[in-house]
Protein backbone atom coordinates (compact mmCIF):
# COMPACT_ATOMS: atom_id res chain seq x y z
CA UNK A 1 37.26 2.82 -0.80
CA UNK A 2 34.50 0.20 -0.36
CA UNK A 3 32.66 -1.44 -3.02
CA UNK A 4 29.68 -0.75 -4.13
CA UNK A 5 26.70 -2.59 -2.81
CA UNK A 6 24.93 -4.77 -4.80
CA UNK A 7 21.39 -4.71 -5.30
CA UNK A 8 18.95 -6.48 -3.20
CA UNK A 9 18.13 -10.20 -4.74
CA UNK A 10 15.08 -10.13 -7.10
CA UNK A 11 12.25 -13.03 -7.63
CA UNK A 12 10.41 -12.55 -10.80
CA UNK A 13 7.13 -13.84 -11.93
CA UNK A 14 5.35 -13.13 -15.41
CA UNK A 15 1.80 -11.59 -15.34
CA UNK A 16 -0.25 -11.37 -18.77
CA UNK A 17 -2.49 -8.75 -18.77
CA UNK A 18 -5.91 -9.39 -19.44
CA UNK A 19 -8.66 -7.60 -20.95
CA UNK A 20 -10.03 -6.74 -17.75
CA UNK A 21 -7.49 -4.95 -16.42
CA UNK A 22 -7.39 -2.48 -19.23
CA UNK A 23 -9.34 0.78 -19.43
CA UNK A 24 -11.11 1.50 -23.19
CA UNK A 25 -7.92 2.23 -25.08
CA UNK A 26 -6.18 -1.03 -23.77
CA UNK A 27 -4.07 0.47 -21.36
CA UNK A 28 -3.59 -1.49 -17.48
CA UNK A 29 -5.68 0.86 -15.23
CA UNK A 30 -3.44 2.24 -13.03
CA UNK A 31 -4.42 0.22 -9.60
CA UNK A 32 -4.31 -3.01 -10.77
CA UNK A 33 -0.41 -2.73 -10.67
CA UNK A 34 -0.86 -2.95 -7.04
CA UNK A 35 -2.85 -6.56 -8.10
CA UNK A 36 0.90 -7.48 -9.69
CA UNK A 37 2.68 -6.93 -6.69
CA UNK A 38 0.16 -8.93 -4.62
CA UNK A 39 0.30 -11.71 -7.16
CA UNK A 40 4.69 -11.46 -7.08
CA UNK A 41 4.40 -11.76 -3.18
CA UNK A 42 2.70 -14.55 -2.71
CA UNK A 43 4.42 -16.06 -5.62
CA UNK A 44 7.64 -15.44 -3.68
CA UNK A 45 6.50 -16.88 -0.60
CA UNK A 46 5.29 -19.82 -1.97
CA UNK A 47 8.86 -20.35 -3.58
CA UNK A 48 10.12 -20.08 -0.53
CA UNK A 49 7.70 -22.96 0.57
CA UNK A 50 5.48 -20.78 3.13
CA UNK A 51 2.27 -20.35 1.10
CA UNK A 52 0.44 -17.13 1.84
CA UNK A 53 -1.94 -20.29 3.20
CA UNK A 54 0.23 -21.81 5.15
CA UNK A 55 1.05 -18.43 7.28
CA UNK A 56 -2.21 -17.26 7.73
CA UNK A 57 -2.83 -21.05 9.54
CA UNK A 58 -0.30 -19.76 11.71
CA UNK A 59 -2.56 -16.92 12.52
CA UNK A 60 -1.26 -14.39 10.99
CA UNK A 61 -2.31 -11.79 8.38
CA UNK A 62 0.24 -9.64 6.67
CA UNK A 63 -2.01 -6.89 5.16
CA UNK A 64 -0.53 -3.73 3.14
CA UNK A 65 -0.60 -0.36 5.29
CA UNK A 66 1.63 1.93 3.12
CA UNK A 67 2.20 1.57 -0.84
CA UNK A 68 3.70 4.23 -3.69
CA UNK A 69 3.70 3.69 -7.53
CA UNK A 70 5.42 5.55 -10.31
CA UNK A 71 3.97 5.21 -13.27
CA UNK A 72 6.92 5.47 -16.28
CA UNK A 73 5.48 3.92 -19.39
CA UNK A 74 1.60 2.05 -20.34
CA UNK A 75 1.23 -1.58 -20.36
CA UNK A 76 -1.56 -2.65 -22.74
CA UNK A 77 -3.62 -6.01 -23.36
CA UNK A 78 -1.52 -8.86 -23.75
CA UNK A 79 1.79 -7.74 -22.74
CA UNK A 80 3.65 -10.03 -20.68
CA UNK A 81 4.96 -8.27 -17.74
CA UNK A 82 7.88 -9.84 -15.59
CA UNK A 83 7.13 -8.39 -12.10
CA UNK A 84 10.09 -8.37 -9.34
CA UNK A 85 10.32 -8.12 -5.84
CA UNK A 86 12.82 -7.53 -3.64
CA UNK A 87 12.82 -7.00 0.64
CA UNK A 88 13.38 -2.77 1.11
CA UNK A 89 13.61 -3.31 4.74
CA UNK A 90 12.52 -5.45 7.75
CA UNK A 91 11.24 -3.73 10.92
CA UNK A 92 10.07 -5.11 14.53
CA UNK A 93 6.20 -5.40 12.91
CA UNK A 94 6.52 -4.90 9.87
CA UNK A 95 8.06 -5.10 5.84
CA UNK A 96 8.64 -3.32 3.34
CA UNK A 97 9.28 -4.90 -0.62
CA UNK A 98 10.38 -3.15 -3.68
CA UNK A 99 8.72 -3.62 -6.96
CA UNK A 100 9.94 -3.55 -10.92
CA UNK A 101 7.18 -3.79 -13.84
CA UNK A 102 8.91 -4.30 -16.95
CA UNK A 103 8.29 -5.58 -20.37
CA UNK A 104 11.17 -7.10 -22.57
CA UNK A 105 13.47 -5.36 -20.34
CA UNK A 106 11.87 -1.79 -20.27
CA UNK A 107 10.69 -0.81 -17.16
CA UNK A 108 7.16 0.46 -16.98
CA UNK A 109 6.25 0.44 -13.25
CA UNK A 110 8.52 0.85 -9.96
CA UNK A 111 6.71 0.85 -6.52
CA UNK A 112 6.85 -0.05 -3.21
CA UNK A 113 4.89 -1.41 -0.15
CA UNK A 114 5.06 -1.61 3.58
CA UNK A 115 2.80 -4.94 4.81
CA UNK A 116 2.27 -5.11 8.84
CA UNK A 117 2.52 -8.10 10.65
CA UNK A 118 -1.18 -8.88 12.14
CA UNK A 119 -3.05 -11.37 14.44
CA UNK A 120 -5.52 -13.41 12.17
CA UNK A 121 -8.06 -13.47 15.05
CA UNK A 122 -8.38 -9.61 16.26
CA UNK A 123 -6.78 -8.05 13.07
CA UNK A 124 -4.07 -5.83 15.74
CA UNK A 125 -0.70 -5.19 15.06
CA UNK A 126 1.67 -7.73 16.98
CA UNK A 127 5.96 -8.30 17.16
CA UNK A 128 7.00 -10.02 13.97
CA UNK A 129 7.61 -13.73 14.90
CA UNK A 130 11.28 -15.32 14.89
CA UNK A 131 10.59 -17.79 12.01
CA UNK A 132 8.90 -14.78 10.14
CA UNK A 133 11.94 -12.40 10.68
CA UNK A 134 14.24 -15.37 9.39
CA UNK A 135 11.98 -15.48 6.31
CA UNK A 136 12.31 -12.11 5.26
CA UNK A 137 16.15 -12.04 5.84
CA UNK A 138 16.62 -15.40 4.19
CA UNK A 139 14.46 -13.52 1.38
CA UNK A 140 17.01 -10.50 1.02
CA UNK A 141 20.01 -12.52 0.86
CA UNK A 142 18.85 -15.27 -1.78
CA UNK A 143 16.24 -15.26 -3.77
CA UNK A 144 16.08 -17.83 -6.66
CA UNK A 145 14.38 -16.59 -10.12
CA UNK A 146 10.60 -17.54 -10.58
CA UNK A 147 10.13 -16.65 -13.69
């Protein structure tokens, strides 16, 4: 029997959410979660010393195409939310992260998103580059903690 495998390495950033990301009863409105996961990827990257920046001067653009949420429990104003990441899967053209929202330990929000690899100049789809590829796989076998 083989073991089990383990999960995927997570990085984690904290998010505080602010009063305008809440609807009238304080609650986060339900697509700014999607502004969480955005703000854990490029906080990831940037760990990883390739600024969101610093690949788009390489003329790329790595814009979301696919994306699902489940919403389990409400974050509300001034929570602080640690948000994870982890790589789901690397393709020829494109990436795909997973994504926990959880406060002290109690998750509130688990999603997911599939980001295409793009030229900067004519927005079309193009072969993910070598150095990229090594990124992501470098990302899903070690990621340090961000948080």
């Amino acid at each position: 029997m083989s073991p089990p495998e383990s999960p995927a390495p997570r990085f984690t950033t904290r998010v505080r959410v602010r009063y305008a990301e809440t609807d009238a009863a304080g609650v986060v409105y339900y697509g700014n979660y999607l502004t969480y996961f955005e703000v854990v990827r490029v906080e990831l990257l940037r760990a990883l010393g390739h600024p969101i920046t610093a690949i788009e001067a390489e003329g790329l653009l790595l814009p979301v195409v696919e994306a699902r949420l489940k919403y389990l429990r409400p974050a509300r104003l001034d929570d602080l939310l640690q948000v994870s990441v982890s790589v789901e899967s690397i393709g020829p053209a494109s990436f795909a992260f997973d994504y926990e929202v959880s406060r002290d330990g109690l998750l509130l929000v688990s999603g997911w998103t599939r980001l295409a690899v793009c030229e900067r100049d004519s927005g079309r789809a193009m072969p993910m580059p070598v150095w990229l590829r090594d990124l992501f796989e470098r990302i899903s076998t070690a990621v340090e903690d961000g948080s």
